[in-house]
C-alpha atoms as a PDB file:
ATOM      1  CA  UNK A   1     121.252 111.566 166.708  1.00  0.00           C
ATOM      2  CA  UNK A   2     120.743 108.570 164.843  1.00  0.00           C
ATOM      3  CA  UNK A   3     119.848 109.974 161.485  1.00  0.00           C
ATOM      4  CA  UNK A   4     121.485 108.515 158.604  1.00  0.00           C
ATOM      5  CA  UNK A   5     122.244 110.140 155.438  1.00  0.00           C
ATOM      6  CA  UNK A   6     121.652 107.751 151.952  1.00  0.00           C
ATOM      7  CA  UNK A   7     123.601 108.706 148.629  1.00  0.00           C
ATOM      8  CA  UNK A   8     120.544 108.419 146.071  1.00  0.00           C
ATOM      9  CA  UNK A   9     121.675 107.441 142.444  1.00  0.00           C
ATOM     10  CA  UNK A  10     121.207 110.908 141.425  1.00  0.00           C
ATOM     11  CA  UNK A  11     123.950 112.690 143.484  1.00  0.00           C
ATOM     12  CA  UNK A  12     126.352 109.837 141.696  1.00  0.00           C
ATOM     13  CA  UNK A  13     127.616 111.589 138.793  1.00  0.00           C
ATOM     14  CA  UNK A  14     128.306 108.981 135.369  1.00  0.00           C
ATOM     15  CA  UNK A  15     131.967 108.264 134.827  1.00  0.00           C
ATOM     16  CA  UNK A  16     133.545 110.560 132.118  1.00  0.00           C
ATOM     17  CA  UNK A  17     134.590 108.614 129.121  1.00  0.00           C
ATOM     18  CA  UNK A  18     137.952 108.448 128.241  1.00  0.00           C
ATOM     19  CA  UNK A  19     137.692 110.249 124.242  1.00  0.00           C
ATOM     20  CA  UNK A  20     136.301 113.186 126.225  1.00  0.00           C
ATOM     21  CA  UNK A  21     139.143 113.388 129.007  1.00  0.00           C
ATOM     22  CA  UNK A  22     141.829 112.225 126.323  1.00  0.00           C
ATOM     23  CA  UNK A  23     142.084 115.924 124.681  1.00  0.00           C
ATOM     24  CA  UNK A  24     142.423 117.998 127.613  1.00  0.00           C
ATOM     25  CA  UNK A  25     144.838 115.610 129.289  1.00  0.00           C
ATOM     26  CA  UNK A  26     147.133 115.713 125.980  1.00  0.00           C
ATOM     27  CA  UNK A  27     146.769 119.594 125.952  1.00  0.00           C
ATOM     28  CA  UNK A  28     147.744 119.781 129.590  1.00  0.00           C
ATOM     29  CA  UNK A  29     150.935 117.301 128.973  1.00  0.00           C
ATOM     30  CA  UNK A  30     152.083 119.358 126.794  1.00  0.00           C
ATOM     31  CA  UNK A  31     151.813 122.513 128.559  1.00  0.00           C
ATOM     32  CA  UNK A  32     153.643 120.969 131.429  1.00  0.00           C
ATOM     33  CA  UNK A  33     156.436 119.692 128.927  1.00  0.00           C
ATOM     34  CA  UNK A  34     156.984 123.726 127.835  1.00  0.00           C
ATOM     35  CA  UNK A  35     156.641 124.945 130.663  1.00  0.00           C
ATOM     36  CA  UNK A  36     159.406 122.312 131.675  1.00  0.00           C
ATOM     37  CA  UNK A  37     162.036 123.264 128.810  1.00  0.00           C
ATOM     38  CA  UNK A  38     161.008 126.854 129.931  1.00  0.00           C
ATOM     39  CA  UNK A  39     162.380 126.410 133.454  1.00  0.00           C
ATOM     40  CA  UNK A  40     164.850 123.729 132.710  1.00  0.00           C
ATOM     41  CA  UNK A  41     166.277 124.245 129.373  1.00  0.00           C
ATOM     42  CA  UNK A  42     165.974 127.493 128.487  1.00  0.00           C
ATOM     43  CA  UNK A  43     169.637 128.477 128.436  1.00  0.00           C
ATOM     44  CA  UNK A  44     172.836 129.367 126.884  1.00  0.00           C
ATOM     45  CA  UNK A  45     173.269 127.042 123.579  1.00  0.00           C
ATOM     46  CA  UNK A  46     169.943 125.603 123.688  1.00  0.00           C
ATOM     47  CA  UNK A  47     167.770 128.808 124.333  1.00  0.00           C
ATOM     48  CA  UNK A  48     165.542 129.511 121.250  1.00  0.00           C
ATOM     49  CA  UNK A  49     165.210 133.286 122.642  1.00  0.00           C
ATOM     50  CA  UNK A  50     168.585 135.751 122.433  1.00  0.00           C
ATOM     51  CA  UNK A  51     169.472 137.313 125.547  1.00  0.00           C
ATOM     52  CA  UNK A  52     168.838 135.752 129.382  1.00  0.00           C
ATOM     53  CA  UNK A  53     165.519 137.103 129.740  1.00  0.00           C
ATOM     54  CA  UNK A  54     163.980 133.881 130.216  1.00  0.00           C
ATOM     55  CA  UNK A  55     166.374 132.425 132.544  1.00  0.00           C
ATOM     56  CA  UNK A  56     165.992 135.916 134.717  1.00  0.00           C
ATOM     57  CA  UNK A  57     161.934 135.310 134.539  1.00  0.00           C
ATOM     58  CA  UNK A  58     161.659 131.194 135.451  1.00  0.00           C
ATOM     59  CA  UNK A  59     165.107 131.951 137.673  1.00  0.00           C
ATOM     60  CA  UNK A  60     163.530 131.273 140.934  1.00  0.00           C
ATOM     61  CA  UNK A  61     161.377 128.508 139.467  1.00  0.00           C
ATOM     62  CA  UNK A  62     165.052 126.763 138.467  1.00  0.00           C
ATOM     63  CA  UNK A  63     166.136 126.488 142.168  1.00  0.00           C
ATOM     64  CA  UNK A  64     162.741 125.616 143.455  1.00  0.00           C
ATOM     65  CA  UNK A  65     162.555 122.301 140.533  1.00  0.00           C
ATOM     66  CA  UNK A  66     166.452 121.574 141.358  1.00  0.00           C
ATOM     67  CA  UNK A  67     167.245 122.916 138.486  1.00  0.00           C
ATOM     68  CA  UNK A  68     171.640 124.185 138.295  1.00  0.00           C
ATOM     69  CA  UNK A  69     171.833 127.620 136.716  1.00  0.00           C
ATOM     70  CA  UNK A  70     175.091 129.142 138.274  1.00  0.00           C
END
């Protein structure tokens, strides 16, 4: 039982450069912002959609963020 295991330099991947990660991490901030104004926001005078069908959809998703509705 004394084998020991050695990381060659080829299981170490090469760090990702930034320019390549910047992109995606941009896209995915702003998915998480609409998503946010979807759960939070989305409501009464601010809603951009007529009706509460929104609010009914994310409604759980409200109370689980701490989110006030009613």
């Amino acid at each position: 039982m004394s084998q020991s295991a050695t990381i060659s330099d080829a299981s170490v991947g090469a760090p990702i450069p930034l320019k390549e990660i910047l992109p995606w991490a941009v896209f995915a901030g702003l998915l998480f912002i609409l998503a946010m104004y979807f759960v939070g926001v989305e409501e009464g005078a601010t809603s951009i959609f007529n009706g509460m069908y929104v609010h009914e959809f994310v409604h759980d998703g409200r109370h689980l963020l701490g989110f006030p509705c009613h």
